[in-house]
PDB file of N, CA and C in Angstrom:
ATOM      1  N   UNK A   1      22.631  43.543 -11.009  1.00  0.00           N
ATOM      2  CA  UNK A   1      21.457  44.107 -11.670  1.00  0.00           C
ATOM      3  C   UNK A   1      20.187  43.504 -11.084  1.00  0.00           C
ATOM      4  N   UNK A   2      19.282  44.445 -10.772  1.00  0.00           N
ATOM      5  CA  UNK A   2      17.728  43.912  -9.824  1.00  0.00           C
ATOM      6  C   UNK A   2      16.584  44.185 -11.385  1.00  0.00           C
ATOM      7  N   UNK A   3      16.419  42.551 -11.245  1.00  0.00           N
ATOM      8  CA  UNK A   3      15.208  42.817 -12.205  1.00  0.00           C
ATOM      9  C   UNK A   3      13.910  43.397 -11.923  1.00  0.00           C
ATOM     10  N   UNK A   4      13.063  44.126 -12.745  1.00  0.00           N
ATOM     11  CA  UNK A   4      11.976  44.563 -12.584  1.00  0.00           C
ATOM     12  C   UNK A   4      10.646  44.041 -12.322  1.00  0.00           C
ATOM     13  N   UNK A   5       9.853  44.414 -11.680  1.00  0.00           N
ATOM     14  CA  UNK A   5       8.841  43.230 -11.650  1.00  0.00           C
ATOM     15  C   UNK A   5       8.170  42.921 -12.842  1.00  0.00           C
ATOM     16  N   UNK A   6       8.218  43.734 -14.146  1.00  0.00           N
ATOM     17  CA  UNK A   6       7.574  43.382 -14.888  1.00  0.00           C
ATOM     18  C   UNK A   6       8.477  42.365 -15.222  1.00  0.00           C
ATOM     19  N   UNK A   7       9.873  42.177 -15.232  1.00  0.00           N
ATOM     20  CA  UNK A   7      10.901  41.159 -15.610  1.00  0.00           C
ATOM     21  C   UNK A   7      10.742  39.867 -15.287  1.00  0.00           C
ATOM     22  N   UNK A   8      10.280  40.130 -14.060  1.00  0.00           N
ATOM     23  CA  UNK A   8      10.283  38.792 -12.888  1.00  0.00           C
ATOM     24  C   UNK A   8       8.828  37.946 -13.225  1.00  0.00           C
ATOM     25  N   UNK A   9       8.175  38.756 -14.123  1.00  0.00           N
ATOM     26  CA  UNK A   9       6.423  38.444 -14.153  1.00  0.00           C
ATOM     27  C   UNK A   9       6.933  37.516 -15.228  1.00  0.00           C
ATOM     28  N   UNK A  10       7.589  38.079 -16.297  1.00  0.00           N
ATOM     29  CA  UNK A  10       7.790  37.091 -17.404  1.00  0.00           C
ATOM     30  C   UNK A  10       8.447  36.533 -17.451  1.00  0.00           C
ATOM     31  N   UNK A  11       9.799  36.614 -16.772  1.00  0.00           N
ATOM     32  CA  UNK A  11       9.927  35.491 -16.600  1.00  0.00           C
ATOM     33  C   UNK A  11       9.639  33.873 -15.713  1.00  0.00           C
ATOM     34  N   UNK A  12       8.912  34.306 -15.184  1.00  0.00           N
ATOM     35  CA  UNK A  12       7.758  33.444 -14.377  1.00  0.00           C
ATOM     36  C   UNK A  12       6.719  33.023 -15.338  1.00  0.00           C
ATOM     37  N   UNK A  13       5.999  33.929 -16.441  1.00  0.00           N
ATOM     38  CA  UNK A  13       5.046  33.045 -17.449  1.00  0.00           C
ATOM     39  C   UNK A  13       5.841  32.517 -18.428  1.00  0.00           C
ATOM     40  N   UNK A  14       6.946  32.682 -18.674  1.00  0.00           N
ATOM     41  CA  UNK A  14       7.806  31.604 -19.246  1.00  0.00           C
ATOM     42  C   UNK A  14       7.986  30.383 -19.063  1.00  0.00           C
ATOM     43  N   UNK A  15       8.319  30.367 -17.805  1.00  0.00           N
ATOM     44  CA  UNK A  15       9.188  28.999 -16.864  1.00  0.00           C
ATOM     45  C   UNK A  15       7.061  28.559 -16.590  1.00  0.00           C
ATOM     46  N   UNK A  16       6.287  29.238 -16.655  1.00  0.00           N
ATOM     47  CA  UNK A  16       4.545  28.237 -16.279  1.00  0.00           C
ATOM     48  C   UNK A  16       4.492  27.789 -17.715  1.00  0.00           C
ATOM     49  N   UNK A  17       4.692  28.493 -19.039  1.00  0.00           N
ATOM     50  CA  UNK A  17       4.570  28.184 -20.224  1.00  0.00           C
ATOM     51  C   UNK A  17       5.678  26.934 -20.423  1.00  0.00           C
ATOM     52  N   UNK A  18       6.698  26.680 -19.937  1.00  0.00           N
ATOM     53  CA  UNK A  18       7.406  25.653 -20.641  1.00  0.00           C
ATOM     54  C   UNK A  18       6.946  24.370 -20.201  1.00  0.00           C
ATOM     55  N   UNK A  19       6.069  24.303 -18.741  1.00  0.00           N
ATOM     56  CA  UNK A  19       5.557  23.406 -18.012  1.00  0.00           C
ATOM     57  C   UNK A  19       3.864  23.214 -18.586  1.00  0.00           C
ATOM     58  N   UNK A  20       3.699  23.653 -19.564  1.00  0.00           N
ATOM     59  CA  UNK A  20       2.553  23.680 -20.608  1.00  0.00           C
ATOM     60  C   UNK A  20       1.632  24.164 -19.892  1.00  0.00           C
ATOM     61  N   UNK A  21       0.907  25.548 -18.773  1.00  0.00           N
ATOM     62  CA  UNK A  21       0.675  25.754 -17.827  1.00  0.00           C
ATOM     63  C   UNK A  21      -0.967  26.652 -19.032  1.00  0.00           C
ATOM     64  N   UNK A  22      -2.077  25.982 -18.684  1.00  0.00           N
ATOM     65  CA  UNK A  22      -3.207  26.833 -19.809  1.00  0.00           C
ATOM     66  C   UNK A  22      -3.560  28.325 -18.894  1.00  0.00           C
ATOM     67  N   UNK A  23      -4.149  29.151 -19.614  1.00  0.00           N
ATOM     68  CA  UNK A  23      -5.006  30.161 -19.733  1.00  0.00           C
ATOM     69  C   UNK A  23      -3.792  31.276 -18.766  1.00  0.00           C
ATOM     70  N   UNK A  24      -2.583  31.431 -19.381  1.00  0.00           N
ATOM     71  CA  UNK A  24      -1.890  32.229 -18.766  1.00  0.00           C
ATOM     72  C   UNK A  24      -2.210  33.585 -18.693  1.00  0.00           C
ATOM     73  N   UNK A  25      -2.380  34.628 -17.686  1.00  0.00           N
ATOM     74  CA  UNK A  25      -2.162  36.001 -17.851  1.00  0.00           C
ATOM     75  C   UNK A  25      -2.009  36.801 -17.024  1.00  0.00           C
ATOM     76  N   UNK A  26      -1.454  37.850 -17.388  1.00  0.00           N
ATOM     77  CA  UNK A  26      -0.462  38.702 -16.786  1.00  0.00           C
ATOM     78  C   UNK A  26      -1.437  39.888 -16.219  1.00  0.00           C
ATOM     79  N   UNK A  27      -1.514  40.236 -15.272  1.00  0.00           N
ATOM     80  CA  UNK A  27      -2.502  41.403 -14.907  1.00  0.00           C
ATOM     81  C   UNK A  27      -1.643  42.488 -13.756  1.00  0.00           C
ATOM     82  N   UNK A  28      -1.547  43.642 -14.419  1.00  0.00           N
ATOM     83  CA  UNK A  28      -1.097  44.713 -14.390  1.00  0.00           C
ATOM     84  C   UNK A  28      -1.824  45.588 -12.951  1.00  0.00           C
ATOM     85  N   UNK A  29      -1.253  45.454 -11.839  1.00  0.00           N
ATOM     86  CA  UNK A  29      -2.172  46.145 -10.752  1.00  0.00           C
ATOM     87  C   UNK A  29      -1.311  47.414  -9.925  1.00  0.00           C
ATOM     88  N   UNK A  30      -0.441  47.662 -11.006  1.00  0.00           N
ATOM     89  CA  UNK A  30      -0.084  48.858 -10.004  1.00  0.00           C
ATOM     90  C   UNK A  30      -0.255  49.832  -9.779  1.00  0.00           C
ATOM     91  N   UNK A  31      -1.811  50.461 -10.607  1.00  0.00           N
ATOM     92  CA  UNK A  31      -2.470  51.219 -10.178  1.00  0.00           C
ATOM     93  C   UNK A  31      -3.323  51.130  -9.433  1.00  0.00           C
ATOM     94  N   UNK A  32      -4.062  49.650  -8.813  1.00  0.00           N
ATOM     95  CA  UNK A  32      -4.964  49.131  -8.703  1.00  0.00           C
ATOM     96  C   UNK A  32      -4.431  49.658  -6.826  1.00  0.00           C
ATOM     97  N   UNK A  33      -3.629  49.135  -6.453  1.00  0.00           N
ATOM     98  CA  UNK A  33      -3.270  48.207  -5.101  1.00  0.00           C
ATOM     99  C   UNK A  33      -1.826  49.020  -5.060  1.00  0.00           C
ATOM    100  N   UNK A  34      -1.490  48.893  -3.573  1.00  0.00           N
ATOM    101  CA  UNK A  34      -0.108  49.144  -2.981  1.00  0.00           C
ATOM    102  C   UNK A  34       0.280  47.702  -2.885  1.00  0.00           C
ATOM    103  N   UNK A  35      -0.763  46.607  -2.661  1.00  0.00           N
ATOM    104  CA  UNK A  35      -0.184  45.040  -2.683  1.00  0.00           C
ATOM    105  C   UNK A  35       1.288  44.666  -3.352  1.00  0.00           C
ATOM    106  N   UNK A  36       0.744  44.590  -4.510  1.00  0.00           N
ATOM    107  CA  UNK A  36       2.029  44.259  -5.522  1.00  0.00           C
ATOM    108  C   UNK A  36       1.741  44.955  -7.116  1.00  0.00           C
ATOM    109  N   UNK A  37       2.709  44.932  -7.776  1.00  0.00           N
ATOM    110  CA  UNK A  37       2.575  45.789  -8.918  1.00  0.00           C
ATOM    111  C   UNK A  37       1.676  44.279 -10.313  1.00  0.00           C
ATOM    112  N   UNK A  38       1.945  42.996  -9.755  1.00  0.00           N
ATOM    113  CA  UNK A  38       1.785  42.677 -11.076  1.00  0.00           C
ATOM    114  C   UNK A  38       1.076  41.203 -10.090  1.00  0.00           C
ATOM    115  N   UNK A  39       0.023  40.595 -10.593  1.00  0.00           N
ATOM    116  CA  UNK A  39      -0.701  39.310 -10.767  1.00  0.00           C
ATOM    117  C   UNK A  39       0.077  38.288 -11.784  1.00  0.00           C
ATOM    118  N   UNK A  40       0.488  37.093 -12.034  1.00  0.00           N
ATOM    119  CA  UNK A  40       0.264  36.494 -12.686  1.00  0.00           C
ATOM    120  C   UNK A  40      -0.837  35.000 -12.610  1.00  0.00           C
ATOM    121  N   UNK A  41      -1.267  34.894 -13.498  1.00  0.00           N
ATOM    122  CA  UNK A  41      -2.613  33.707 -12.886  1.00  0.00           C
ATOM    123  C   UNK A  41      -2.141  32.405 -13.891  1.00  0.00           C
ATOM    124  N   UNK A  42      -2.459  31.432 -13.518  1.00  0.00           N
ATOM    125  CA  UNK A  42      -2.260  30.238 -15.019  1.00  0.00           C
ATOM    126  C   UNK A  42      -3.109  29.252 -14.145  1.00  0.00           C
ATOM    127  N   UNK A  43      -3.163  27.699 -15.112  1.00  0.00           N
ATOM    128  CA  UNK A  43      -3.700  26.558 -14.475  1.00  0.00           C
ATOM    129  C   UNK A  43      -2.500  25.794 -14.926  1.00  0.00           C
ATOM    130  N   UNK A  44      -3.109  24.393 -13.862  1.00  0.00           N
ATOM    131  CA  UNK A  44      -1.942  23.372 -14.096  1.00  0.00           C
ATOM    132  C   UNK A  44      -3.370  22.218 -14.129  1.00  0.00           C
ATOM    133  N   UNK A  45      -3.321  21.192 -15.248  1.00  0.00           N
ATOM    134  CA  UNK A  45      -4.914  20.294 -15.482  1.00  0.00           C
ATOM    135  C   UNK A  45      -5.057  19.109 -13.493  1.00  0.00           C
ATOM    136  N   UNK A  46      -3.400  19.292 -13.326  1.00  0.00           N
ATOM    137  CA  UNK A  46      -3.963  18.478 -12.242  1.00  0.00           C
ATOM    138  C   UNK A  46      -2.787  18.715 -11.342  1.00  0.00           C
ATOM    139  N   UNK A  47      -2.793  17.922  -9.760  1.00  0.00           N
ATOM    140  CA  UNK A  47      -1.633  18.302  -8.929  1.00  0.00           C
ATOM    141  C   UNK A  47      -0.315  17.965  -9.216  1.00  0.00           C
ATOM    142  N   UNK A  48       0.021  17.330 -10.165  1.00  0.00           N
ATOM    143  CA  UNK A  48       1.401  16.816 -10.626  1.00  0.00           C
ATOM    144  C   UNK A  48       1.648  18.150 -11.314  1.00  0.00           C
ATOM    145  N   UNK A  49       0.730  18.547 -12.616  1.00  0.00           N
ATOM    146  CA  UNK A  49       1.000  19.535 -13.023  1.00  0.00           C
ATOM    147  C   UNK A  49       1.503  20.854 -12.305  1.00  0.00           C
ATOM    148  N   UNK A  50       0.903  21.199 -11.422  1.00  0.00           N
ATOM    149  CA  UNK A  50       0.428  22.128 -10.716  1.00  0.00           C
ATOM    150  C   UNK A  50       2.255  22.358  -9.909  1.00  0.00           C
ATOM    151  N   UNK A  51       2.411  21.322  -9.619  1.00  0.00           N
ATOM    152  CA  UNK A  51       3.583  21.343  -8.420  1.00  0.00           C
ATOM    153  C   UNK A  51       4.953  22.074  -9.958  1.00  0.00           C
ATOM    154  N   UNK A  52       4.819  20.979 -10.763  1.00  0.00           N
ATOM    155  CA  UNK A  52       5.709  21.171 -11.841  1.00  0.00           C
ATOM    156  C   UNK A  52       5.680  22.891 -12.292  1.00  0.00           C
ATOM    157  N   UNK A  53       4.559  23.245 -12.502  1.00  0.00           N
ATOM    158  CA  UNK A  53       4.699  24.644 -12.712  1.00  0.00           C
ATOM    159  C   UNK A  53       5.602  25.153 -11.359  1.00  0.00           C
ATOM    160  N   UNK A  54       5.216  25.239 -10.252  1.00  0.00           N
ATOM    161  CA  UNK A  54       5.643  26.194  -9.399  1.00  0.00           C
ATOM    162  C   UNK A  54       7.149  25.890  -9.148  1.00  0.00           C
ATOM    163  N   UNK A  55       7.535  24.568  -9.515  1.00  0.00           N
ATOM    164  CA  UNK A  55       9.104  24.280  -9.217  1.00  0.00           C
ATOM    165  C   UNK A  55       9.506  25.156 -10.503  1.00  0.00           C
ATOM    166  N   UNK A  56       9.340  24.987 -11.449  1.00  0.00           N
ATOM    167  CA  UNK A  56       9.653  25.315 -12.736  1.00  0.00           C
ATOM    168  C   UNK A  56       9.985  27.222 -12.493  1.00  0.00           C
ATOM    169  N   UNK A  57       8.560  27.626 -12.001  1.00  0.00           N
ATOM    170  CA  UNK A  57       8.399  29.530 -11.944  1.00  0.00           C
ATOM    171  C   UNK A  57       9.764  29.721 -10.294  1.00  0.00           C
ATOM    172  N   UNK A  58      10.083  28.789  -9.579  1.00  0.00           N
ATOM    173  CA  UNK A  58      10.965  29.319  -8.661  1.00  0.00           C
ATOM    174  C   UNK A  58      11.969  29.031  -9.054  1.00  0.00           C
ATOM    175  N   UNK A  59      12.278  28.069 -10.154  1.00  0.00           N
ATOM    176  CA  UNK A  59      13.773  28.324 -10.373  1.00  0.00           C
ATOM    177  C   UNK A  59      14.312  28.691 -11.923  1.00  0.00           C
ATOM    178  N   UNK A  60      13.584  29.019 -12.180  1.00  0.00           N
ATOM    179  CA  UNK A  60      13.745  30.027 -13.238  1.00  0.00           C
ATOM    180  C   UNK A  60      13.853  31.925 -12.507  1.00  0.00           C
ATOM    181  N   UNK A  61      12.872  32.029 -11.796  1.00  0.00           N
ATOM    182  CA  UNK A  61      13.070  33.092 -11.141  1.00  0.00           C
ATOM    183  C   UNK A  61      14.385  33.386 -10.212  1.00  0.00           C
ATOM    184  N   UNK A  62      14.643  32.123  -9.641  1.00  0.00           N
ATOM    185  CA  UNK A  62      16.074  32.558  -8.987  1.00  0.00           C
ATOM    186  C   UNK A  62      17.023  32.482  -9.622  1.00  0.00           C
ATOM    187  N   UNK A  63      16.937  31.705 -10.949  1.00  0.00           N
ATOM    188  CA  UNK A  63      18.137  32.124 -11.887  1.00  0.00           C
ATOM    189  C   UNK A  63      18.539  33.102 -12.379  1.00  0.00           C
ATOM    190  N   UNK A  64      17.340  33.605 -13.123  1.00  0.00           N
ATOM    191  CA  UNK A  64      17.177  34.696 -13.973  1.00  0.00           C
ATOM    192  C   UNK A  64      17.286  36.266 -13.346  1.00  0.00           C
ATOM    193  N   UNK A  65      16.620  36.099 -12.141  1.00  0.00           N
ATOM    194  CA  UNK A  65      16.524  37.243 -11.671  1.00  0.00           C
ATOM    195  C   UNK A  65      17.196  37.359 -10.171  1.00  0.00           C
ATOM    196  N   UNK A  66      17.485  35.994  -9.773  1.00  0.00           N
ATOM    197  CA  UNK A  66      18.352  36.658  -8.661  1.00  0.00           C
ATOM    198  C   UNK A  66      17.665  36.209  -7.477  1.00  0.00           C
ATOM    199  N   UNK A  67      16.613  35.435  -7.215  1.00  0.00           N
ATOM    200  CA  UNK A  67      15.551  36.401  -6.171  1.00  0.00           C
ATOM    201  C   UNK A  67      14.388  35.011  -5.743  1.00  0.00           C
ATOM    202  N   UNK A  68      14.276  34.860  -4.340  1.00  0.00           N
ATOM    203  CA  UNK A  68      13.655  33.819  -3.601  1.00  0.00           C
ATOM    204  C   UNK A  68      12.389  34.444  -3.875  1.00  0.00           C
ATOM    205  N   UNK A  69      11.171  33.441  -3.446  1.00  0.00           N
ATOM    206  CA  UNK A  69       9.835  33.744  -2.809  1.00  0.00           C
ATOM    207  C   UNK A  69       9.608  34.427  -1.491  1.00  0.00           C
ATOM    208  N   UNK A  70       9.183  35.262  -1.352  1.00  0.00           N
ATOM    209  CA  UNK A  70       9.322  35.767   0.130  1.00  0.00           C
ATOM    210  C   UNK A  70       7.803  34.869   0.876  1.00  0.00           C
ATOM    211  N   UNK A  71       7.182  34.350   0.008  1.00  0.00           N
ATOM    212  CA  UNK A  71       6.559  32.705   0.939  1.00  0.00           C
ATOM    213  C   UNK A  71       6.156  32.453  -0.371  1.00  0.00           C
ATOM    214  N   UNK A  72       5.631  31.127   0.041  1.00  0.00           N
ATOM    215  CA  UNK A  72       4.755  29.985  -1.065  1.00  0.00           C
ATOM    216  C   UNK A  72       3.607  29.349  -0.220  1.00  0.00           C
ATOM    217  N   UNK A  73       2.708  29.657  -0.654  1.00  0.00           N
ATOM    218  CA  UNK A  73       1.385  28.866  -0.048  1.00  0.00           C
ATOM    219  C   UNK A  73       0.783  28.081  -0.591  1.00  0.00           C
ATOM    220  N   UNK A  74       0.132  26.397  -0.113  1.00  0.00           N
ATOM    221  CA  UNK A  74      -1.088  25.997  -0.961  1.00  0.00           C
ATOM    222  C   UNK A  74      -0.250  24.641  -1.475  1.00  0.00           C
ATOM    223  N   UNK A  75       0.856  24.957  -1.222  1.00  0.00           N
ATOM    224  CA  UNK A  75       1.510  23.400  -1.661  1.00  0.00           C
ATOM    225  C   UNK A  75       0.977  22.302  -1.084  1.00  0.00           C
ATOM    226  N   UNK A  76       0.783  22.186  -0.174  1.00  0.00           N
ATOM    227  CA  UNK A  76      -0.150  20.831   0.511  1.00  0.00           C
ATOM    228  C   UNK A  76      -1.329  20.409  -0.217  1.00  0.00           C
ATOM    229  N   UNK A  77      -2.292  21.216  -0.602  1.00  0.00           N
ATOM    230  CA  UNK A  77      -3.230  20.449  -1.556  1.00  0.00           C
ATOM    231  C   UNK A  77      -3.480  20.620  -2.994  1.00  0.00           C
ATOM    232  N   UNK A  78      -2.515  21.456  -3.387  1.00  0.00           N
ATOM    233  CA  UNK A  78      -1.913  21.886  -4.829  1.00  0.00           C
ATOM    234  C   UNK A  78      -3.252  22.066  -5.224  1.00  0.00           C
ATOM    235  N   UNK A  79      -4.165  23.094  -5.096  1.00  0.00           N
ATOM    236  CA  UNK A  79      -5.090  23.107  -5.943  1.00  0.00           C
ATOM    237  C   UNK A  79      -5.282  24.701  -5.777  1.00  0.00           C
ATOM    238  N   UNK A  80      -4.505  25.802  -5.255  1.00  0.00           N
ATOM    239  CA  UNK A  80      -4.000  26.845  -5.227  1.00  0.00           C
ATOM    240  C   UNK A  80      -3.189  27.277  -4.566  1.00  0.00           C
ATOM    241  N   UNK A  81      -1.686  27.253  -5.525  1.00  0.00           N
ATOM    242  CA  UNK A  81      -0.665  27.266  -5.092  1.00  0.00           C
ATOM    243  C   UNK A  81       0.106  29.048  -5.430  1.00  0.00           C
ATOM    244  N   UNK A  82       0.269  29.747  -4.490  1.00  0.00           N
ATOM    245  CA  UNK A  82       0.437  31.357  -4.510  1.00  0.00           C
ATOM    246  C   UNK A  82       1.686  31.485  -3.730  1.00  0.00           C
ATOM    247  N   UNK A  83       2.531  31.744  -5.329  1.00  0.00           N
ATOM    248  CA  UNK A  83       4.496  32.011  -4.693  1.00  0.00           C
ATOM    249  C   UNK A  83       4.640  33.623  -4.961  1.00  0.00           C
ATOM    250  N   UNK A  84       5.037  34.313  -3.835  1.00  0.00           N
ATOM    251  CA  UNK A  84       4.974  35.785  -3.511  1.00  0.00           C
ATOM    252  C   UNK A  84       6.216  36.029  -3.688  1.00  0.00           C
ATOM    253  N   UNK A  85       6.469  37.271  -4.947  1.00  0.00           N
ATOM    254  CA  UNK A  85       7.517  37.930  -5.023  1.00  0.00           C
ATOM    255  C   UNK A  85       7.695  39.035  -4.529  1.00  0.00           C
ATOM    256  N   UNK A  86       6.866  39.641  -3.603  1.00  0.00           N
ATOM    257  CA  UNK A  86       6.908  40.986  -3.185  1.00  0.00           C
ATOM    258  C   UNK A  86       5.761  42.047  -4.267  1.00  0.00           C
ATOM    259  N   UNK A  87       6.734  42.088  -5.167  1.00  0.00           N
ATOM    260  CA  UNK A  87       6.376  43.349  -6.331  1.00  0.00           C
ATOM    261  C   UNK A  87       5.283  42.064  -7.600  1.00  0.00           C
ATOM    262  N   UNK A  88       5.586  41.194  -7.328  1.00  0.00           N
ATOM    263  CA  UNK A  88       4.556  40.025  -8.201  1.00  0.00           C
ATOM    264  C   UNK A  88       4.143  38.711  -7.510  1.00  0.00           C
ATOM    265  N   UNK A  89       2.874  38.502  -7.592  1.00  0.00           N
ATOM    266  CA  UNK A  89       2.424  37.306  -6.908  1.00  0.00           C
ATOM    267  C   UNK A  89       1.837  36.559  -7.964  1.00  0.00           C
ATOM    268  N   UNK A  90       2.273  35.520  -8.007  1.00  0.00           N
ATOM    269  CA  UNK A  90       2.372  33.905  -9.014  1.00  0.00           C
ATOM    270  C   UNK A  90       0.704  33.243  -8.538  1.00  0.00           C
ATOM    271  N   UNK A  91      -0.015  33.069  -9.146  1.00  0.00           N
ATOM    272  CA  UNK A  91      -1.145  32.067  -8.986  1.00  0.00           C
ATOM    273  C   UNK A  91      -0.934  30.963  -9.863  1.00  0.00           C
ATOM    274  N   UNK A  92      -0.853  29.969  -9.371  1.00  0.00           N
ATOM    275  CA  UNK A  92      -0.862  28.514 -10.095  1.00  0.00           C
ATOM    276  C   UNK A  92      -2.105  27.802  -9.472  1.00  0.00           C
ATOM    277  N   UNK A  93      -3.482  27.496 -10.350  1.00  0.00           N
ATOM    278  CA  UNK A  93      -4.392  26.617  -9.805  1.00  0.00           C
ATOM    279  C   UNK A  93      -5.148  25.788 -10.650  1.00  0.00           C
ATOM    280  N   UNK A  94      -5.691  24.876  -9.881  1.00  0.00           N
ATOM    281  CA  UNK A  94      -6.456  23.850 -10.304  1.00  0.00           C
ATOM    282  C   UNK A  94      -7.415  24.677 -11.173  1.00  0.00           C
ATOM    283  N   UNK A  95      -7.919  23.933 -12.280  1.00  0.00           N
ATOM    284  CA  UNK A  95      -9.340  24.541 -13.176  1.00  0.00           C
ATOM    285  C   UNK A  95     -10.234  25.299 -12.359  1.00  0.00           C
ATOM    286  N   UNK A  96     -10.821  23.965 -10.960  1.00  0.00           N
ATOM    287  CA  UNK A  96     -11.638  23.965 -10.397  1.00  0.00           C
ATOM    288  C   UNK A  96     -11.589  25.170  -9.432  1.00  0.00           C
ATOM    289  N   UNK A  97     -10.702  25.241  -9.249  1.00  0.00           N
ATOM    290  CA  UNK A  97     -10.152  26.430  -7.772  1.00  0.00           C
ATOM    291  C   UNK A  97     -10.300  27.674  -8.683  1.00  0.00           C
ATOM    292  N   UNK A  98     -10.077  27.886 -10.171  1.00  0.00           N
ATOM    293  CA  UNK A  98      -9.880  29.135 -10.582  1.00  0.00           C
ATOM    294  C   UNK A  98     -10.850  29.617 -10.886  1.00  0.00           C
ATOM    295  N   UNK A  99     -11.803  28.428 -10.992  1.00  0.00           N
ATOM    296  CA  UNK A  99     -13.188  29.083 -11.827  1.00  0.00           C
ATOM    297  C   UNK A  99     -14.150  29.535 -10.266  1.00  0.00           C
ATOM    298  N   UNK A 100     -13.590  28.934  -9.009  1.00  0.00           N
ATOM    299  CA  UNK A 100     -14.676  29.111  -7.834  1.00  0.00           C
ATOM    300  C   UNK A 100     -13.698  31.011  -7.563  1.00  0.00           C
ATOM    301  N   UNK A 101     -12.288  30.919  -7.543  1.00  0.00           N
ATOM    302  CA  UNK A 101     -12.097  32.401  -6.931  1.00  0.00           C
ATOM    303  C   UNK A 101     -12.144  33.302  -7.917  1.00  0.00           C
ATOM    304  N   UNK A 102     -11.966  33.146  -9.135  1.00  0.00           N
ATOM    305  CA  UNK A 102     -12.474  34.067 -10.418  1.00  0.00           C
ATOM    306  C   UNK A 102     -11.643  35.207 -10.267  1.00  0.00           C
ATOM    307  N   UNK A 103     -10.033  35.625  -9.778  1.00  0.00           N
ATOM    308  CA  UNK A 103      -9.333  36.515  -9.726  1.00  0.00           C
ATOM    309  C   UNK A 103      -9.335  37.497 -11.131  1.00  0.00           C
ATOM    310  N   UNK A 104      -9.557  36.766 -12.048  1.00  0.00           N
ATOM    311  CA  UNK A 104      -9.286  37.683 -13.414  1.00  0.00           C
ATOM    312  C   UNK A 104     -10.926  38.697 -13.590  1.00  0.00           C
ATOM    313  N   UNK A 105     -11.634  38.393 -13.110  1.00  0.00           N
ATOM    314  CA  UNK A 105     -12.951  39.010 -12.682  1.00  0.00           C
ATOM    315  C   UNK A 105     -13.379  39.933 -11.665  1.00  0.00           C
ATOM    316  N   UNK A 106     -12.402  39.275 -10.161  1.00  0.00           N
ATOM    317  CA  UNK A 106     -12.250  40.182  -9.083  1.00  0.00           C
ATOM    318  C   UNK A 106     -11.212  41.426  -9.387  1.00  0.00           C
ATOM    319  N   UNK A 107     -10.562  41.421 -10.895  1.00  0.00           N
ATOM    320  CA  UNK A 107      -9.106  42.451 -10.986  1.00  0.00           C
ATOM    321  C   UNK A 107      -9.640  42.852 -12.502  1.00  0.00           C
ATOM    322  N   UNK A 108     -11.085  42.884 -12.808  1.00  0.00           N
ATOM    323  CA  UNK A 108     -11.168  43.065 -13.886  1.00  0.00           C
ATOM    324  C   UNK A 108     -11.055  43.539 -14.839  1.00  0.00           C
ATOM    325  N   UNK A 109     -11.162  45.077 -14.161  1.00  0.00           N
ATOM    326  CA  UNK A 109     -10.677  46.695 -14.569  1.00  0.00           C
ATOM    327  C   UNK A 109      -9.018  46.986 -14.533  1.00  0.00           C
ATOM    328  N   UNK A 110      -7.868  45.745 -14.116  1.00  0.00           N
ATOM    329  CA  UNK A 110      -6.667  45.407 -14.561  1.00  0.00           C
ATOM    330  C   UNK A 110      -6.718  45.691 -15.585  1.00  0.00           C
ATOM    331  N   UNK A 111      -5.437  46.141 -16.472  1.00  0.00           N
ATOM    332  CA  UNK A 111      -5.202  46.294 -17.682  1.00  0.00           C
ATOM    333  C   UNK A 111      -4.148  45.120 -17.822  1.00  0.00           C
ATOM    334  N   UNK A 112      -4.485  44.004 -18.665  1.00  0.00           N
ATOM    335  CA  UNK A 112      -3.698  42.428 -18.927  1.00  0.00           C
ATOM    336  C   UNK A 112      -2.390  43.080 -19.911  1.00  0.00           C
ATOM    337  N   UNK A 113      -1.218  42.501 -19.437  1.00  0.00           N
ATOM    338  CA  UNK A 113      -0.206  42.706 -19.918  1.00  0.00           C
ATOM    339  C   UNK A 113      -0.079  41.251 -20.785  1.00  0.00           C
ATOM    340  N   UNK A 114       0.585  41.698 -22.572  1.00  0.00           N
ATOM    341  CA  UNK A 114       0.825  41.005 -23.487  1.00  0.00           C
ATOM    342  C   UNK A 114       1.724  40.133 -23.432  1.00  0.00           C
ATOM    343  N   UNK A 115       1.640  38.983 -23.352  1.00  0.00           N
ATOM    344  CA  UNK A 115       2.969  37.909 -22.482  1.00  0.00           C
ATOM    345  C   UNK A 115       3.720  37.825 -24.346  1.00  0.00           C
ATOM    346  N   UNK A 116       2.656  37.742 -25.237  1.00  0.00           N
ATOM    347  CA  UNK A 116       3.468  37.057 -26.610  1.00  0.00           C
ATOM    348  C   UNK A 116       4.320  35.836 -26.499  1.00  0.00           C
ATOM    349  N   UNK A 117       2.960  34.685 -25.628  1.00  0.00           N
ATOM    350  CA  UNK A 117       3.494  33.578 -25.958  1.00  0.00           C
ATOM    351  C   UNK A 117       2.881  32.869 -27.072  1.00  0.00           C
ATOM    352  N   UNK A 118       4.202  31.876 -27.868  1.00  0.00           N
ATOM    353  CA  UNK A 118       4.094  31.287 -28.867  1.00  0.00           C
ATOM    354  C   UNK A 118       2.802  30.060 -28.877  1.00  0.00           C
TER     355      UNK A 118
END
């Protein structure tokens, strides 16, 4: 069974949520872009954090769904770290990094998908 990308999205803000990962959200671009169907964005407060999320979102994702990164970028200075699923691309970044590229602003007219975390 091939999970869906909306599958793969949540379960990826799951596995950033269990790593206590702030200002999670899900942004819906598959009307937007041929890129990928789905954004997810979060922060991690610092690079320990930061790494912990993305170990956390790749192996939960290859459990759950089956399915590698087709790359990971940004690990070297962990302050924007972007793991590519094809059909969903993972943003994990520093405060500082999120507030300078402002993706949830550049995708604004995205329609944010409801994660219903606790």
């Amino acid at each position: 069974m091939t999970a869906t990308p909306l599958e793969i999205a949540k379960v990826a803000a799951l596995a950033a949520d269990s790593k206590k990962a702030g200002q999670i959200v899900l942004l819906d671009l598959s009307s937007k872009t041929d890129v990928c169907d789905y954004f997810l964005i979060c922060s991690g407060e610092n690079t320990r954090q930061v790494d912990a999320i993305v170990d956390e979102v790749r192996e939960k994702v290859s459990k759950n769904c089956g399915i590698s990164p087709i790359s990971c970028e940004g690990r070297e200075s962990l302050s924007w770290v972007l793991v590519d699923y094809g059909s969903v691309v993972v943003h994990v970044f520093r405060p500082e990094s999120r507030d300078f590229y402002r993706l949830e602003t550049l995708w604004g007219d995205a329609p944010r998908v409801d994660l219903d975390l606790a």
